[in-house]
Protein backbone atom coordinates (compact mmCIF):
# COMPACT_ATOMS: atom_id res chain seq x y z
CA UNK A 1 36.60 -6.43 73.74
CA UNK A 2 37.70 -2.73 73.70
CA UNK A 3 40.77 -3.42 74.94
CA UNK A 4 41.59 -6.61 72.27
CA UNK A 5 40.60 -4.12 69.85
CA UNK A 6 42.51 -1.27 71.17
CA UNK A 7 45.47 -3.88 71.19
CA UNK A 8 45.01 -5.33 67.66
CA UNK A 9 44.91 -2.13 66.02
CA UNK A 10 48.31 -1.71 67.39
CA UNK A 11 49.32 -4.31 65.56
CA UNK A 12 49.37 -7.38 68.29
CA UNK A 13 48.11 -10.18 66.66
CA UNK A 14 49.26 -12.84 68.66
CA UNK A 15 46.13 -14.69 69.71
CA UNK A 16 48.24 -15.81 72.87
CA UNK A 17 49.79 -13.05 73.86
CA UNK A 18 46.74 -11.18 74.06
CA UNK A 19 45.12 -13.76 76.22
CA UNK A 20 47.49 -13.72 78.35
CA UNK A 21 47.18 -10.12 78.75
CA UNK A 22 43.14 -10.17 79.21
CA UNK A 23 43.89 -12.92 81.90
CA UNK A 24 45.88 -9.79 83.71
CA UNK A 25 42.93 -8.24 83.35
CA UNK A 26 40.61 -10.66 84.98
CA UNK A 27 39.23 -12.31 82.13
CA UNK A 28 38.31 -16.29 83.28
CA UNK A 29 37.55 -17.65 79.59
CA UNK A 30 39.59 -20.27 77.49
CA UNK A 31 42.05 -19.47 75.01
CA UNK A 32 40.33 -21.15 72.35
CA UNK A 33 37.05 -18.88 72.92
CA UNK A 34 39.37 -15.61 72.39
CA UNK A 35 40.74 -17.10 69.42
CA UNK A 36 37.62 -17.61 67.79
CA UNK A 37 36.52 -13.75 68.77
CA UNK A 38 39.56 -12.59 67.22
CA UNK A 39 38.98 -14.85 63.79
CA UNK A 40 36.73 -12.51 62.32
CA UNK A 41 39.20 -10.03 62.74
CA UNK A 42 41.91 -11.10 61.10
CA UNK A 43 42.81 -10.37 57.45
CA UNK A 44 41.70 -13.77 54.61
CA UNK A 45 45.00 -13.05 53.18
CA UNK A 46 46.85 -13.00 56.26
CA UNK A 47 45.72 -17.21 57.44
CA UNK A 48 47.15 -19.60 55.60
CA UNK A 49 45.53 -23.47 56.78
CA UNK A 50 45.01 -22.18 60.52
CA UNK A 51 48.51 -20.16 61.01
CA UNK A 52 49.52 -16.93 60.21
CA UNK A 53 51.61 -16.93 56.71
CA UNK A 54 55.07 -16.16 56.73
CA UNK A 55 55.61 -13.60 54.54
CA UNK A 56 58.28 -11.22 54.49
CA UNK A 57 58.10 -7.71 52.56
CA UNK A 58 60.34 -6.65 49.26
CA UNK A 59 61.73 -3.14 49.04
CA UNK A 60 58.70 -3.02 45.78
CA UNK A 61 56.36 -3.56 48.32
CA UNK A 62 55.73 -6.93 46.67
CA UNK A 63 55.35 -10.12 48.86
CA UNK A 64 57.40 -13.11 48.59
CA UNK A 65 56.22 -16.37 50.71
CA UNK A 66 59.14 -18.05 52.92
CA UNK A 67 59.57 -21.32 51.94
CA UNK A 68 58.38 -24.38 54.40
CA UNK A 69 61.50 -26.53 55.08
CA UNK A 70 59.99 -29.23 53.01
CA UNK A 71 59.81 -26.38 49.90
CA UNK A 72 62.93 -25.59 50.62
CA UNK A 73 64.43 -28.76 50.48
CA UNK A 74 63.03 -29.37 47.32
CA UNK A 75 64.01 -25.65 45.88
CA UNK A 76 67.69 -26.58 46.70
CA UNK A 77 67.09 -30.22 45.16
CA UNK A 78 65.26 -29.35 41.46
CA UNK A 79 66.88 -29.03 38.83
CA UNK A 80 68.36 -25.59 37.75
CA UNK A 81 66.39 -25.13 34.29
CA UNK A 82 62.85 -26.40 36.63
CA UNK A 83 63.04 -23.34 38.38
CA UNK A 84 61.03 -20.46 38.07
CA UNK A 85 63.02 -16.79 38.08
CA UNK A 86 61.93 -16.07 41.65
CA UNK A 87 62.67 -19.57 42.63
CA UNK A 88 66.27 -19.01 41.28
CA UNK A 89 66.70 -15.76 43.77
CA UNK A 90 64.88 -17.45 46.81
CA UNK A 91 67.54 -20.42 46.28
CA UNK A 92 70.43 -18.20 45.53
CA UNK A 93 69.28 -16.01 48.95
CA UNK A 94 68.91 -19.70 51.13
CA UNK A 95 72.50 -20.77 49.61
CA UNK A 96 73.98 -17.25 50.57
CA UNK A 97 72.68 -16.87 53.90
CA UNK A 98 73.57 -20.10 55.21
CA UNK A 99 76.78 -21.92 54.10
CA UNK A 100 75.57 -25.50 55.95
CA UNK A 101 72.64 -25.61 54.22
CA UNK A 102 75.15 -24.64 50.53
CA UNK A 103 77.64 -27.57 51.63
CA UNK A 104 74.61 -29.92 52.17
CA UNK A 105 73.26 -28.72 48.80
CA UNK A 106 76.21 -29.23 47.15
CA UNK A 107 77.03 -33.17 48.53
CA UNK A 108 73.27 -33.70 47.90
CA UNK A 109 73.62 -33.04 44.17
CA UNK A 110 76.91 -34.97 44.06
CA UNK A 111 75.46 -38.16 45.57
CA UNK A 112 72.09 -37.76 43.22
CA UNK A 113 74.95 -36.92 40.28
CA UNK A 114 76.47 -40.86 41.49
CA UNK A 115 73.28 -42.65 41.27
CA UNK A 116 72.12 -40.96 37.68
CA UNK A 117 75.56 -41.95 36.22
CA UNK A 118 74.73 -45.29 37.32
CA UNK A 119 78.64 -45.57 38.46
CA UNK A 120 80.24 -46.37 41.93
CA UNK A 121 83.75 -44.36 40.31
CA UNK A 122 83.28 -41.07 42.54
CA UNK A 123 81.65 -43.07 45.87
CA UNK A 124 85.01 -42.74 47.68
CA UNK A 125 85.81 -39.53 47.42
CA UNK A 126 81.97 -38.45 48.15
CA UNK A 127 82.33 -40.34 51.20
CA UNK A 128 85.39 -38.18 52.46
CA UNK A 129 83.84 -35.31 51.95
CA UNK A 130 80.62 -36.02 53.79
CA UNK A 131 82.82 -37.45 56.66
CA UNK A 132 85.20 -34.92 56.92
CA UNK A 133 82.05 -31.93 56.87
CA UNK A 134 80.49 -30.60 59.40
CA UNK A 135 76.91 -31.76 58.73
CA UNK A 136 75.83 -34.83 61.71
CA UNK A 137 73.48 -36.29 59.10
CA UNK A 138 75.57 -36.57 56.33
CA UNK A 139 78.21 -37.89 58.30
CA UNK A 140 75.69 -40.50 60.01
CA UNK A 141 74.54 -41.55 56.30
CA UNK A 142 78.32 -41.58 54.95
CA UNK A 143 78.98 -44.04 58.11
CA UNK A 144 75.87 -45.95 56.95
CA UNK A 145 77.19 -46.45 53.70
CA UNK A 146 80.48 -47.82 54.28
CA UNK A 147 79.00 -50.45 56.67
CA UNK A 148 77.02 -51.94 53.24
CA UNK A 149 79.49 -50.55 50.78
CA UNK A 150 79.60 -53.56 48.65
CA UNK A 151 75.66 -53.46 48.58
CA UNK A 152 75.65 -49.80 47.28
CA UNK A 153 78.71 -50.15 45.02
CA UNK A 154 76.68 -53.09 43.40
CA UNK A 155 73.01 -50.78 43.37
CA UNK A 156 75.10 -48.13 41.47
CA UNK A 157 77.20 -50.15 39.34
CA UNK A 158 75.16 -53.30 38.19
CA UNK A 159 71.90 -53.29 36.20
CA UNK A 160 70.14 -55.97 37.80
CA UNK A 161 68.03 -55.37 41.17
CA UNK A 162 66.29 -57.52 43.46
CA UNK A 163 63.22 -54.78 43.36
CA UNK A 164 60.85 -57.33 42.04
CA UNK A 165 61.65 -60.32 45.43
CA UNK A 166 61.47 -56.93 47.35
CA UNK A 167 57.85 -56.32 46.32
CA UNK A 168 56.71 -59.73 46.63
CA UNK A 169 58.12 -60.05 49.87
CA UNK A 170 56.04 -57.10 51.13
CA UNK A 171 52.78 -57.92 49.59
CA UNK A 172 53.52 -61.29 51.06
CA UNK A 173 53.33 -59.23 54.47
CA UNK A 174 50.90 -57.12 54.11
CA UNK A 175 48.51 -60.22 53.25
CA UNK A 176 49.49 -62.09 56.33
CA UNK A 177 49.53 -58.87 58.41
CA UNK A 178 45.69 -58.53 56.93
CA UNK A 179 44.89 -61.51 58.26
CA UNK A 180 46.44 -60.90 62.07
CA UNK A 181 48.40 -63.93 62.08
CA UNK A 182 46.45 -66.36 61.08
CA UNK A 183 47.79 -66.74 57.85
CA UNK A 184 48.76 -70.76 58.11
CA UNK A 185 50.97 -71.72 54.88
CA UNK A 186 47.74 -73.55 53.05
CA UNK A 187 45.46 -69.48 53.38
CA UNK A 188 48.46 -68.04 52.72
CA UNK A 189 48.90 -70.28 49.39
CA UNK A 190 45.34 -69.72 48.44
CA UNK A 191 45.66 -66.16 49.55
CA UNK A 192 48.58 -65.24 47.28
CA UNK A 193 47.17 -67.58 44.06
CA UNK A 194 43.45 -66.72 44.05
CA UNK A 195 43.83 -63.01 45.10
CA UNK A 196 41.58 -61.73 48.31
């Protein structure tokens, strides 16, 4: 224990670099055991659900939290005028640092742009882009698309949508699924008229 605290006080807080060291050292115990000797140690601020925050340090002294990819995704997604002021600079910083991540932004927003206009008018020329970038996934989706062109040109362009067969379709599954098979036309009937 002197040495873990001799070593933590340096600054190692790596929970598994420190049992590999005491392993060195002849110690025979789990990992798990060291890790919950070194849990009152560390810092409330400092655990965030089980893992050490990221957190990275402004000249102020201030801290700003790095973004999980799932925050980030939807930092570069909102809306401009949904976005705090420190939002705004932790997007503009992601967009600057990485130009893949600014070209995906960019063809995100134009595709999301095509389905709020409601109009299938710019779908070629989004396409091109996204196949002639450098992104795999975009290129996969923009290959996707022209397989069932007509069916998206139609989703953007027409009003009407077959959301409502869609949904009755599914609970139609899930009902039979419910039952594991069993679900013979006449249940199934009864099933979908008189509720569960």
């Amino acid at each position: 224990m002197a040495y873990l605290r001799e070593r933590w006080d340096a600054g190692c807080h790596n929970g598994a670099e420190l049992w590999r060291e005491v392993q060195g050292l002849g110690y025979l115990g789990c990992q798990g055991r060291l890790r919950q000797a070194l849990a009152g140690w560390r810092d409330p601020d400092e655990v965030t659900r089980g893992r050490k925050s990221q957190a990275t340090t402004r000249p102020s002294g201030q801290l700003i939290a790095k973004p999980s990819p799932r925050q980030a995704m939807w930092l570069l997604l909102r809306p401009l005028e949904k976005l705090s002021d420190e939002e705004h600079r932790l997007r503009d910083k992601i967009l600057e640092l990485c130009a893949p991540v600014a070209q995906a932004q960019r063809l995100a927003h134009d595709f999301l742009d095509l389905i709020h206009r409601r109009g299938s008018g710019g779908l070629d020329d989004w396409l091109k882009r996204a196949e002639t970038s450098k992104l795999a996934e975009l290129k996969r989706f923009a290959k996707g698309i022209e397989r069932d062109k007509s069916a998206v040109v139609a989703g953007l362009s027409l009003e009407i949508s077959n959301g409502q067969v869609e949904g009755q379709v599914n609970r139609l599954k899930c009902i039979k699924r419910q039952m594991y098979g069993r679900a013979k036309l006449d249940l199934l009937k009864a099933r979908v008229i008189h509720g569960p």
